[in-house]
PDB file of N, CA and C in Angstrom:
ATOM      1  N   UNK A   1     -11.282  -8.776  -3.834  1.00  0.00           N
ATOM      2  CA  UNK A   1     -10.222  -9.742  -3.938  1.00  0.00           C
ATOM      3  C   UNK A   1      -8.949  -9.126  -3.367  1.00  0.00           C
ATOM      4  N   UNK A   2      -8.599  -9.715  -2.429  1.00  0.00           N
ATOM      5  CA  UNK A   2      -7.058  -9.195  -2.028  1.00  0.00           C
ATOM      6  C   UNK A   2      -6.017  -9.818  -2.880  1.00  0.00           C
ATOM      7  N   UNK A   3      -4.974  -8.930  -2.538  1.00  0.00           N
ATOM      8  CA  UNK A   3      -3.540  -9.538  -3.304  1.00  0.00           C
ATOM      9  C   UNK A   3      -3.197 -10.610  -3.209  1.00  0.00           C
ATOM     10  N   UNK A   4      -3.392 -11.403  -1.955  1.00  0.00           N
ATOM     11  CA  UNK A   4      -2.669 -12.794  -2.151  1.00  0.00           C
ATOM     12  C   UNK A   4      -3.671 -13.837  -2.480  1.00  0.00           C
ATOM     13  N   UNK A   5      -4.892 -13.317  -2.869  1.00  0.00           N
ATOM     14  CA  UNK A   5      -5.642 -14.125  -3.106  1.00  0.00           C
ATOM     15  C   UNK A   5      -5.642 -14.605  -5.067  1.00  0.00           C
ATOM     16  N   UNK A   6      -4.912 -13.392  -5.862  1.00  0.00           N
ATOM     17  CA  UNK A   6      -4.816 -13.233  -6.892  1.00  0.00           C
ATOM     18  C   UNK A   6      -3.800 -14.042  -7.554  1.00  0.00           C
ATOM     19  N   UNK A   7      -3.067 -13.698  -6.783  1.00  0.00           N
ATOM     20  CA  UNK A   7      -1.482 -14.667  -6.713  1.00  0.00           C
ATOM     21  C   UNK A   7      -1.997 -15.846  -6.620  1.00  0.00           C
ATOM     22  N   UNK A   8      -2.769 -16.581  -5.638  1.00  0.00           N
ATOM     23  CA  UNK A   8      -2.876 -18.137  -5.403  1.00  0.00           C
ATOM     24  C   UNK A   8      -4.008 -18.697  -6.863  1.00  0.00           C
ATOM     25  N   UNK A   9      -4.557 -17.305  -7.670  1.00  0.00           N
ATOM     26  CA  UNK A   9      -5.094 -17.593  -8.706  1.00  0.00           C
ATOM     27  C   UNK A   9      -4.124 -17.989 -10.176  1.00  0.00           C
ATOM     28  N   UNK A  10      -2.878 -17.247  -9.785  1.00  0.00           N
ATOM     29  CA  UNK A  10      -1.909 -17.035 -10.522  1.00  0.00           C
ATOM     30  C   UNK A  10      -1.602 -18.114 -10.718  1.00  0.00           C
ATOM     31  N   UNK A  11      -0.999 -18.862  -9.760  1.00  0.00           N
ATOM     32  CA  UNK A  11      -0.348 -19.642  -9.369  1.00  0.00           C
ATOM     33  C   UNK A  11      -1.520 -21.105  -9.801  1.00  0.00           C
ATOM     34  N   UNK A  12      -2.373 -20.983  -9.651  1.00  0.00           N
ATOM     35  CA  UNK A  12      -3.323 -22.283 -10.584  1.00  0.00           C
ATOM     36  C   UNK A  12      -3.704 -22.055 -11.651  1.00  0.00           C
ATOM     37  N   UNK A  13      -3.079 -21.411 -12.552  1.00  0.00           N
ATOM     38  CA  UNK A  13      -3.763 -21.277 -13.780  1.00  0.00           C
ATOM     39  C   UNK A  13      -2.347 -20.896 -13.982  1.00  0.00           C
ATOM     40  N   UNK A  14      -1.253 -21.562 -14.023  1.00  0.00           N
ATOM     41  CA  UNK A  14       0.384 -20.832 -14.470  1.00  0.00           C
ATOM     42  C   UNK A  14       0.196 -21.963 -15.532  1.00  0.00           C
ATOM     43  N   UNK A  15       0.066 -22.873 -16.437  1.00  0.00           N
ATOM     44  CA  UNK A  15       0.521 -23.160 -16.958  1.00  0.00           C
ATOM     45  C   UNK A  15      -0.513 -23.093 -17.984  1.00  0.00           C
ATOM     46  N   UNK A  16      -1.810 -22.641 -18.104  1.00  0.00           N
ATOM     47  CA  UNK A  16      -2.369 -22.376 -19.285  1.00  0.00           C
ATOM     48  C   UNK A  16      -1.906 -20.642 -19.473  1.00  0.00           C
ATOM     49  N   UNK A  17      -1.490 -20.211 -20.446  1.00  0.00           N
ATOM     50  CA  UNK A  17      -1.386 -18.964 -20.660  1.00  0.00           C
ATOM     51  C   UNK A  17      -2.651 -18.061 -21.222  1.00  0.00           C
ATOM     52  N   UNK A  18      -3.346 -18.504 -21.564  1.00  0.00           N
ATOM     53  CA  UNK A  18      -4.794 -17.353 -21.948  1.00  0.00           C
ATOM     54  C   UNK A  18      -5.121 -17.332 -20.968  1.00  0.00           C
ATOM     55  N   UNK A  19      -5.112 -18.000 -19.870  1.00  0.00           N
ATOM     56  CA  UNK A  19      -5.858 -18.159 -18.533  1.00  0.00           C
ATOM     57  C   UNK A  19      -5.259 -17.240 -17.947  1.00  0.00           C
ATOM     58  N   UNK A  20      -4.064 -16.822 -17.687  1.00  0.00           N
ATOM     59  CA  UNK A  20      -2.939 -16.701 -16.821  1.00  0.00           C
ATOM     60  C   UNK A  20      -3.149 -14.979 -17.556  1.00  0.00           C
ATOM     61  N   UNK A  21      -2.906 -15.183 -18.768  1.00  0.00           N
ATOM     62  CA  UNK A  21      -3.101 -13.518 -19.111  1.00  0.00           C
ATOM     63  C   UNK A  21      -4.364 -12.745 -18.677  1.00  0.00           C
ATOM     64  N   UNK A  22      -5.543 -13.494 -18.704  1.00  0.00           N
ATOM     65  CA  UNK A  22      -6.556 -12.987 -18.216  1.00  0.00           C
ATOM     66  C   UNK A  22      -6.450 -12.611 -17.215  1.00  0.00           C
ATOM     67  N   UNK A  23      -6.189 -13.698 -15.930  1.00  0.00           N
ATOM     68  CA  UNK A  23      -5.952 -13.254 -14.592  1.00  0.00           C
ATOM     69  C   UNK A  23      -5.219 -11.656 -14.500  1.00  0.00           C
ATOM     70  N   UNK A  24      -4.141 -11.758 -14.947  1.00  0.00           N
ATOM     71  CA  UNK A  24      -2.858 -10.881 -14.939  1.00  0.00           C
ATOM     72  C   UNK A  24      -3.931  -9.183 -15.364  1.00  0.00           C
ATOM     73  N   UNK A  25      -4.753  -9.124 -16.013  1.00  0.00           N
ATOM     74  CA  UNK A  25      -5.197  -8.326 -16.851  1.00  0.00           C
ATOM     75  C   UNK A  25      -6.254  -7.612 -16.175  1.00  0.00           C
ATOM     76  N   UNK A  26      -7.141  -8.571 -15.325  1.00  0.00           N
ATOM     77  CA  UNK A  26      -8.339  -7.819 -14.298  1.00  0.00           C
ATOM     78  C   UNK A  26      -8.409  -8.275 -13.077  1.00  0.00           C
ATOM     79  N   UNK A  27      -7.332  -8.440 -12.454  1.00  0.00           N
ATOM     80  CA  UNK A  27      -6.680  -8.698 -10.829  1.00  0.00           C
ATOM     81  C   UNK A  27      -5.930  -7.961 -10.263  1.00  0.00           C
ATOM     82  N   UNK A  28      -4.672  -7.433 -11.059  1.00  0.00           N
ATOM     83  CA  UNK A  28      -3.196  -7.302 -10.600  1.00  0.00           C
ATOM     84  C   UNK A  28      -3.873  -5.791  -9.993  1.00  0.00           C
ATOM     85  N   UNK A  29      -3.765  -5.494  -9.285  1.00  0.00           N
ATOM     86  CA  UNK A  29      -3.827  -4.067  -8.745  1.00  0.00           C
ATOM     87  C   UNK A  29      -3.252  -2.877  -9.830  1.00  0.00           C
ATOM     88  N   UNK A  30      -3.619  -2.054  -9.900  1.00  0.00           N
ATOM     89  CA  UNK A  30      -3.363  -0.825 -10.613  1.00  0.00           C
ATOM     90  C   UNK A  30      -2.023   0.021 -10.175  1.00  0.00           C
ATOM     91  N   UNK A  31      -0.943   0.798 -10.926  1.00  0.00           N
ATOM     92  CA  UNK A  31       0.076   1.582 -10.216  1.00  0.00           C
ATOM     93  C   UNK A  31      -1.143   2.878 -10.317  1.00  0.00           C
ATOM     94  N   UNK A  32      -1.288   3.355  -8.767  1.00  0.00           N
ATOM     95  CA  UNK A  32      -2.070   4.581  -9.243  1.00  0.00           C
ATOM     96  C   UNK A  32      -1.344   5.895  -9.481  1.00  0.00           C
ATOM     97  N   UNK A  33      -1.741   6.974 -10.289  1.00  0.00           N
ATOM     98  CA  UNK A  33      -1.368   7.818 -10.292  1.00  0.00           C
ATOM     99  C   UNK A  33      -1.403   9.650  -9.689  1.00  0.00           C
ATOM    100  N   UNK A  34      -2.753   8.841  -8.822  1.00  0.00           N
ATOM    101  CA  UNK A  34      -3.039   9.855  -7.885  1.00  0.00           C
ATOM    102  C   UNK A  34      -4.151   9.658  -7.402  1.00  0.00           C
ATOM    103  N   UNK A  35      -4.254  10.336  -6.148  1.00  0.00           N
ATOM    104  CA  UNK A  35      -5.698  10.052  -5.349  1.00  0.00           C
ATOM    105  C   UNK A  35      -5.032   9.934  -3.873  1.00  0.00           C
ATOM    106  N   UNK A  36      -6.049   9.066  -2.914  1.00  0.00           N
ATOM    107  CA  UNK A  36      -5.856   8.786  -1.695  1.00  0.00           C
ATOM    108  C   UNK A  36      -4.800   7.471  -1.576  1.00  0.00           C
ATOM    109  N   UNK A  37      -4.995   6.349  -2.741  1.00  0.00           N
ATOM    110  CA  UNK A  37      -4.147   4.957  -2.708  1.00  0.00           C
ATOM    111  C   UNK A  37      -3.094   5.079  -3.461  1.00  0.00           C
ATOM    112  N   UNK A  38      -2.336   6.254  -3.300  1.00  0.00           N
ATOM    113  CA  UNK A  38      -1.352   6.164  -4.222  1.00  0.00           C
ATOM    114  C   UNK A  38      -0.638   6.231  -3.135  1.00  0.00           C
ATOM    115  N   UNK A  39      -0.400   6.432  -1.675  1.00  0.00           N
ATOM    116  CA  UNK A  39       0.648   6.491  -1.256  1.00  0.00           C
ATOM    117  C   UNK A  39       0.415   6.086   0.052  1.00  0.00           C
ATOM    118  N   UNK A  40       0.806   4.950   0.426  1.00  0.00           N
ATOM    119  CA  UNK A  40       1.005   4.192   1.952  1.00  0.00           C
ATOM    120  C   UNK A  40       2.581   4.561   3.150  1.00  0.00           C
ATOM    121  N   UNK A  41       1.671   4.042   4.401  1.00  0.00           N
ATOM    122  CA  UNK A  41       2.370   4.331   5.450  1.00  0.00           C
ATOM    123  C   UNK A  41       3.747   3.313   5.122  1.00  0.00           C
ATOM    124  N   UNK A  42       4.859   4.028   5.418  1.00  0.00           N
ATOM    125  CA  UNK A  42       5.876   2.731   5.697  1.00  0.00           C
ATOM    126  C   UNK A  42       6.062   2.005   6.463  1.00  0.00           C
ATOM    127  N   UNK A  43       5.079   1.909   7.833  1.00  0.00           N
ATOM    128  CA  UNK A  43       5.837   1.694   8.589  1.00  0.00           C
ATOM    129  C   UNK A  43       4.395   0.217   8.363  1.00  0.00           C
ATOM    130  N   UNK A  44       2.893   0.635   8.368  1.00  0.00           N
ATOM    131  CA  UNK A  44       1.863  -0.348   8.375  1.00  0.00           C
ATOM    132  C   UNK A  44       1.793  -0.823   7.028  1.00  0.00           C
ATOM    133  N   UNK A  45       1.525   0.209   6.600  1.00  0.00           N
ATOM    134  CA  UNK A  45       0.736  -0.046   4.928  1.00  0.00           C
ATOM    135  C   UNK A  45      -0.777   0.427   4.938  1.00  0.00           C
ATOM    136  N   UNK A  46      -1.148   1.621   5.712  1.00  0.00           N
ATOM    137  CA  UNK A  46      -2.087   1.927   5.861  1.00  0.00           C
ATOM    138  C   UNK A  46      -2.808   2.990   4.752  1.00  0.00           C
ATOM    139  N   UNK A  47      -3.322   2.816   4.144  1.00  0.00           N
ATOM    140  CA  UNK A  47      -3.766   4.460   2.975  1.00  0.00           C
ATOM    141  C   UNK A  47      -4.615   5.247   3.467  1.00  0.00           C
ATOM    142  N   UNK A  48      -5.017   5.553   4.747  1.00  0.00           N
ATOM    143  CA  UNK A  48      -6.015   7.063   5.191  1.00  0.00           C
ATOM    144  C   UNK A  48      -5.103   7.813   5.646  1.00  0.00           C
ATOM    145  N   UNK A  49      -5.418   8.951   5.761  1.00  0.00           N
ATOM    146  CA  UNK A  49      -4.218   9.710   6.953  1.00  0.00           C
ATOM    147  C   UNK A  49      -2.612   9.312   6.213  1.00  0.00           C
ATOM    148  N   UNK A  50      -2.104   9.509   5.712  1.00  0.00           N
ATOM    149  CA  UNK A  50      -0.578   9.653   5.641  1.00  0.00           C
ATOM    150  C   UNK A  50      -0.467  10.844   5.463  1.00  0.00           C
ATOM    151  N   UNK A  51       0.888  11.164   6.330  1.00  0.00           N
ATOM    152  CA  UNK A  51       1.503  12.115   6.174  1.00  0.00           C
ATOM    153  C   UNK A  51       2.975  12.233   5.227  1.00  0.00           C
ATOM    154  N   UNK A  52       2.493  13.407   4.606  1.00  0.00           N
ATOM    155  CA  UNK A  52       4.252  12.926   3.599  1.00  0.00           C
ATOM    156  C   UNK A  52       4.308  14.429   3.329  1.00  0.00           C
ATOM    157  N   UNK A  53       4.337  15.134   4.476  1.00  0.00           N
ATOM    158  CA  UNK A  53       4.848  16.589   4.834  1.00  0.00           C
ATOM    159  C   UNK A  53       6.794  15.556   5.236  1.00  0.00           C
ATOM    160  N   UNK A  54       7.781  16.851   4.911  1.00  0.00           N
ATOM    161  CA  UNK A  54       9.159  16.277   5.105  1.00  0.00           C
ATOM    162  C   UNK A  54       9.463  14.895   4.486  1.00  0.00           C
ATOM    163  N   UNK A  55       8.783  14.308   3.640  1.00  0.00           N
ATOM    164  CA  UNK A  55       9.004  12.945   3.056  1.00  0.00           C
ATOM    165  C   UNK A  55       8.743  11.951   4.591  1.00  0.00           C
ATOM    166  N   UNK A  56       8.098  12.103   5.027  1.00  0.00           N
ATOM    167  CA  UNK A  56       7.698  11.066   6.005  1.00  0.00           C
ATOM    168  C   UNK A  56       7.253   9.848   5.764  1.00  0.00           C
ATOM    169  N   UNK A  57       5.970   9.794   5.608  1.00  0.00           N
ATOM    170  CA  UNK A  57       4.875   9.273   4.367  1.00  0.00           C
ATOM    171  C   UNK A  57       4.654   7.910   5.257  1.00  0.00           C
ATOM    172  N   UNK A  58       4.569   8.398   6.245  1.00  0.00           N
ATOM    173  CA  UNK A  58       3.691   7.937   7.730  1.00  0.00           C
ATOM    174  C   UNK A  58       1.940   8.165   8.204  1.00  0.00           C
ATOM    175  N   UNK A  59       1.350   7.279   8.387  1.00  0.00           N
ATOM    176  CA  UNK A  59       0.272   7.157   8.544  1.00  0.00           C
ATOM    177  C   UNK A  59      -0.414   8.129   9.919  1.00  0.00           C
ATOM    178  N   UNK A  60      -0.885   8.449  10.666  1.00  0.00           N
ATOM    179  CA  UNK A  60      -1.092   9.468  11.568  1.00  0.00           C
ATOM    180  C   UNK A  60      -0.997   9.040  13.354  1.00  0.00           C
ATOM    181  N   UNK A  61      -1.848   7.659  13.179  1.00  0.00           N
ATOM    182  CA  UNK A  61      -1.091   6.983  13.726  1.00  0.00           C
ATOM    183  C   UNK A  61      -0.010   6.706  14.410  1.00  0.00           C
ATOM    184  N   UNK A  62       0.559   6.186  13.196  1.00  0.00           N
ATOM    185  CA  UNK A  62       2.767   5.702  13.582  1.00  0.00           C
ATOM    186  C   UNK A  62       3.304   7.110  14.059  1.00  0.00           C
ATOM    187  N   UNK A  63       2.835   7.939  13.321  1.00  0.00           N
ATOM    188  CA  UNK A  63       3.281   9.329  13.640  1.00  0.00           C
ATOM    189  C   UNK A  63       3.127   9.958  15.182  1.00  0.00           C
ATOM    190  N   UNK A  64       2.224   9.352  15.793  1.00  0.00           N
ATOM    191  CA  UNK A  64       1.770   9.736  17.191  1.00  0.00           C
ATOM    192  C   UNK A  64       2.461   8.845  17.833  1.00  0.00           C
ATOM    193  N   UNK A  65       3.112   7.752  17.614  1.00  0.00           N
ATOM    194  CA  UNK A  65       3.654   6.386  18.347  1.00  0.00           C
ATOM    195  C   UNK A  65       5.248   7.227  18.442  1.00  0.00           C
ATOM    196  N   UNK A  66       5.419   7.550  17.076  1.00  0.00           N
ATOM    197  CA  UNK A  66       7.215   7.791  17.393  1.00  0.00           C
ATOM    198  C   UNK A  66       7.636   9.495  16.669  1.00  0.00           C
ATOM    199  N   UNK A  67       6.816  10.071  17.000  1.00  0.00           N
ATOM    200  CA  UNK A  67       7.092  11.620  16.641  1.00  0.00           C
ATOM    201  C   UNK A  67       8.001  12.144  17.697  1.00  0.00           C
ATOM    202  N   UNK A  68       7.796  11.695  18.812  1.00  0.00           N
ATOM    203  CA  UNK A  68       9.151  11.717  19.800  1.00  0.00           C
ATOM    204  C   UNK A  68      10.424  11.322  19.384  1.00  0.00           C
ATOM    205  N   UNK A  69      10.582  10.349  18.882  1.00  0.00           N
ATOM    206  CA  UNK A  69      11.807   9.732  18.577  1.00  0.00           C
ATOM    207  C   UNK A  69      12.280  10.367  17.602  1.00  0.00           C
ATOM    208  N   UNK A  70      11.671  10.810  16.311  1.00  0.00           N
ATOM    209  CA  UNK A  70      11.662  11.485  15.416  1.00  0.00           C
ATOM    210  C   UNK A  70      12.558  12.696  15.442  1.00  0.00           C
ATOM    211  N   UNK A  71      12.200  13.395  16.822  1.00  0.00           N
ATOM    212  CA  UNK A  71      12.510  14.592  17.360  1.00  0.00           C
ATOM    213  C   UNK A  71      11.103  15.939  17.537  1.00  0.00           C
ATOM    214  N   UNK A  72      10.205  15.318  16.523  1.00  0.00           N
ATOM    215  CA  UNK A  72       9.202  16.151  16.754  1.00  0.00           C
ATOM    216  C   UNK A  72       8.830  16.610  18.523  1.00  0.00           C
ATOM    217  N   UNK A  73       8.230  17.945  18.499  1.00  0.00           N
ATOM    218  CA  UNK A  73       7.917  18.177  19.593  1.00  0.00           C
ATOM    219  C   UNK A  73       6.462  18.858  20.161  1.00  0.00           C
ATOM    220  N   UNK A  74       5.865  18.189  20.770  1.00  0.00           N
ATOM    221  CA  UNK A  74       4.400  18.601  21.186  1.00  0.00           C
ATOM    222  C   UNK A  74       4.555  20.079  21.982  1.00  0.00           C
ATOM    223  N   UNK A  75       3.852  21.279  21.413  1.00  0.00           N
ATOM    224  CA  UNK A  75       3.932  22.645  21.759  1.00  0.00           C
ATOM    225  C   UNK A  75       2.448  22.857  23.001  1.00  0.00           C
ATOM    226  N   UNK A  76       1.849  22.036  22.748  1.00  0.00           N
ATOM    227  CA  UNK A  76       0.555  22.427  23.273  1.00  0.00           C
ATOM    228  C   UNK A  76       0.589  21.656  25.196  1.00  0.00           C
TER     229      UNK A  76
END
């Protein structure tokens, strides 16, 4: 189930409340507290590969797109 699919569950069942708590209870995504999905790219929203060396917390990716701009510099 994706997120906005939970919401549009939300959102039809808003006015019974046992319903609505249920939903709320085994849908809503989790805050994680560690692992691989605890921390997304800013720039996609991607969770493999981030980098969050220097507080970046850029995907590997985005990081190859604008590490130039950044100032980073390719040695090799």
């Amino acid at each position: 189930m994706t997120a906005s699919s939970w919401e549009k569950i939300l959102n039809q069942v808003g006015h019974k409340p046992g319903k609505k708590a249920r939903v709320i209870k085994h849908n809503v995504p989790k805050n994680r507290s560690c692992g691989k999905s605890r921390f997304v790219c800013q720039r996609c929203g991607r969770k493999n590969a981030v980098i969050k060396k220097y507080g970046l917390y850029l995907c590997r990716q985005c990081f190859r797109e604008i590490a130039e701009e950044i100032g980073f510099i390719n040695y090799s």
